[in-house]
Protein backbone atom coordinates (compact mmCIF):
# COMPACT_ATOMS: atom_id res chain seq x y z
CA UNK A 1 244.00 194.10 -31.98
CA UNK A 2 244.25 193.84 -28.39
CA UNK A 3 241.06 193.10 -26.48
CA UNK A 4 239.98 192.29 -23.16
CA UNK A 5 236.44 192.27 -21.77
CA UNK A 6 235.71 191.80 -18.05
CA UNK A 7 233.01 189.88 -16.18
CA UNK A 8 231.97 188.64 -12.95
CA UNK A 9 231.00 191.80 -11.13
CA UNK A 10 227.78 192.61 -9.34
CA UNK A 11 226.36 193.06 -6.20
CA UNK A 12 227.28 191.29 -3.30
CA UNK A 13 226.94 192.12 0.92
CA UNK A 14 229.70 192.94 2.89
CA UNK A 15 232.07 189.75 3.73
CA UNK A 16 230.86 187.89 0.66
CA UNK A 17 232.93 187.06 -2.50
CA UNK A 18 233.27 187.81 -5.91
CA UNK A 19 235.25 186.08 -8.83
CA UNK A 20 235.86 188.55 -11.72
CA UNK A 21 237.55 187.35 -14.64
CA UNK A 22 239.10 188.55 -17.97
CA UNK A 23 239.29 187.33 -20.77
CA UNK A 24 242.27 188.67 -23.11
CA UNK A 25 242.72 188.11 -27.00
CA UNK A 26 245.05 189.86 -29.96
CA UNK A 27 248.10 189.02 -28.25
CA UNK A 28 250.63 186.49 -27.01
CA UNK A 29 249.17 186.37 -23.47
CA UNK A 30 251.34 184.25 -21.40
CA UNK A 31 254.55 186.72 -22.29
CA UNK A 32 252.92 189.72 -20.18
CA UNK A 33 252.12 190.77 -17.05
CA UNK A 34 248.41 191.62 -16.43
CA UNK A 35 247.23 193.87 -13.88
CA UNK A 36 243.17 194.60 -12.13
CA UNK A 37 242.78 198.26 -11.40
CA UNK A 38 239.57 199.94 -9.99
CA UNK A 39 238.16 202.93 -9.41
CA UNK A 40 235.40 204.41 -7.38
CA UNK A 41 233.21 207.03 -7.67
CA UNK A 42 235.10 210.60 -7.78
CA UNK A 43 238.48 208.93 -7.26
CA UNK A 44 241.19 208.16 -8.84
CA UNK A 45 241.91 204.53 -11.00
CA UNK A 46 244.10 202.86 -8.60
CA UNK A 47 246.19 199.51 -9.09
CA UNK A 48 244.43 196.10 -7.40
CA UNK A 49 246.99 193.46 -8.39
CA UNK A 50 249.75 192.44 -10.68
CA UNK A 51 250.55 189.11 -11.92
CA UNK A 52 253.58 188.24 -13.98
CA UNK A 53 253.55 186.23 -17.44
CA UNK A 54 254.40 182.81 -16.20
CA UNK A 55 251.68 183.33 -13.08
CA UNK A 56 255.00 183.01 -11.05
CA UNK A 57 255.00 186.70 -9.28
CA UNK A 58 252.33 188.51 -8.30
CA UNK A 59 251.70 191.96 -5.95
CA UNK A 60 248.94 193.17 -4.65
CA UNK A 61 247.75 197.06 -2.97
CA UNK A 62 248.81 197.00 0.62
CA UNK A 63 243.97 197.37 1.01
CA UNK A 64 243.39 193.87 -0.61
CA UNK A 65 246.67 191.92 0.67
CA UNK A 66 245.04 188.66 2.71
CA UNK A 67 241.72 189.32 0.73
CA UNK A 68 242.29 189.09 -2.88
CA UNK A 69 244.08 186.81 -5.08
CA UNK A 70 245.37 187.28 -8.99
CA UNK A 71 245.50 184.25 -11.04
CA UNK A 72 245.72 183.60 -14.56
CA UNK A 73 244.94 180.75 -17.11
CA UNK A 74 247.82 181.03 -19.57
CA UNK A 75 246.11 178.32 -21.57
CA UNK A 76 242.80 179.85 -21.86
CA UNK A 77 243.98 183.35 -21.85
CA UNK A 78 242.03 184.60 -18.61
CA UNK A 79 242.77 186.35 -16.00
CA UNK A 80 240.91 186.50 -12.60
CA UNK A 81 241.07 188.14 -9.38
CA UNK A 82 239.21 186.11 -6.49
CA UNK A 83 237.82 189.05 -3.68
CA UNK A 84 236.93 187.73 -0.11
CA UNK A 85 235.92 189.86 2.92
CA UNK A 86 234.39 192.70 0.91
CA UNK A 87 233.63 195.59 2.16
CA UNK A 88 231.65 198.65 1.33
CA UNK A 89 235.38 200.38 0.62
CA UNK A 90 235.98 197.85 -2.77
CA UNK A 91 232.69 199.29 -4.37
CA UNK A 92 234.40 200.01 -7.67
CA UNK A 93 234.26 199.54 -11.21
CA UNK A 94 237.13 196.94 -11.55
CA UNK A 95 239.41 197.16 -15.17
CA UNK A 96 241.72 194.50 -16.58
CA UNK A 97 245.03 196.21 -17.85
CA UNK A 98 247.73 195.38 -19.59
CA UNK A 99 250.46 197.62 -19.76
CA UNK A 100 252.46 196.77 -22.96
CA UNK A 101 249.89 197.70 -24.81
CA UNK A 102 248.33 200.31 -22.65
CA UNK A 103 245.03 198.71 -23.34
CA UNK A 104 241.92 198.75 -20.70
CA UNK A 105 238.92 196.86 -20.97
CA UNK A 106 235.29 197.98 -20.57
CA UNK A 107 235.34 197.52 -16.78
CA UNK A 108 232.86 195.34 -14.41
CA UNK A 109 231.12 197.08 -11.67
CA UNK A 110 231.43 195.51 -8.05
CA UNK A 111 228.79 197.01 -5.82
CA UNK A 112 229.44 195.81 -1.67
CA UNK A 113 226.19 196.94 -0.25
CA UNK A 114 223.90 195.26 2.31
């Protein structure tokens, strides 16, 4: 069965950095796209980032371009999204997704507060 469980969140100040990470399991990992969504308090789930199945194409929310970067680790079945410049706006809990299967994972909270 699909899995994927989240980590790396927590609270940081604004302009600092966070690595989150995802680790994915109960599928063949490197033939699908994953995707980091978040969502904040009373709003909507809204896509971070998109990376293809090779790592080869990725596309990101026009709020994180320049700030965040997707990568994956096809041979360790990870996924991570490296956040710079935070700001109080990326306070979110932050999901892994992938959509073939529709499946979410538990979700990591980020917290940008001084």
């Amino acid at each position: 069965q699909v899995q994927l469980v989240e980590s790396g969140g927590g609270l940081v100040q604004p302009g600092g950095s966070l690595r989150l990470s995802c680790a994915a399991s109960g599928f063949t990992f490197n033939n699908y796209a994953m995707s980091w969504y978040r969502q904040a308090p009373g709003k909507e789930r809204e896509l971070v980032a998109r990376i293809s199945g090779d790592g080869g194409g990725t596309n990101y929310a026009n709020f994180v371009k320049g700030r965040f970067t997707i990568s994956r680790d096809n041979a360790k079945n990870m996924v991570h999204l490296q956040m710079n410049r935070l700001t109080s706006d990326d306070t979110a809990v932050y999901f892994c997704y992938v959509l073939r299967f529709r499946s979410w994972g538990q979700g990591t909270q980020v917290t940008v507060s001084s």
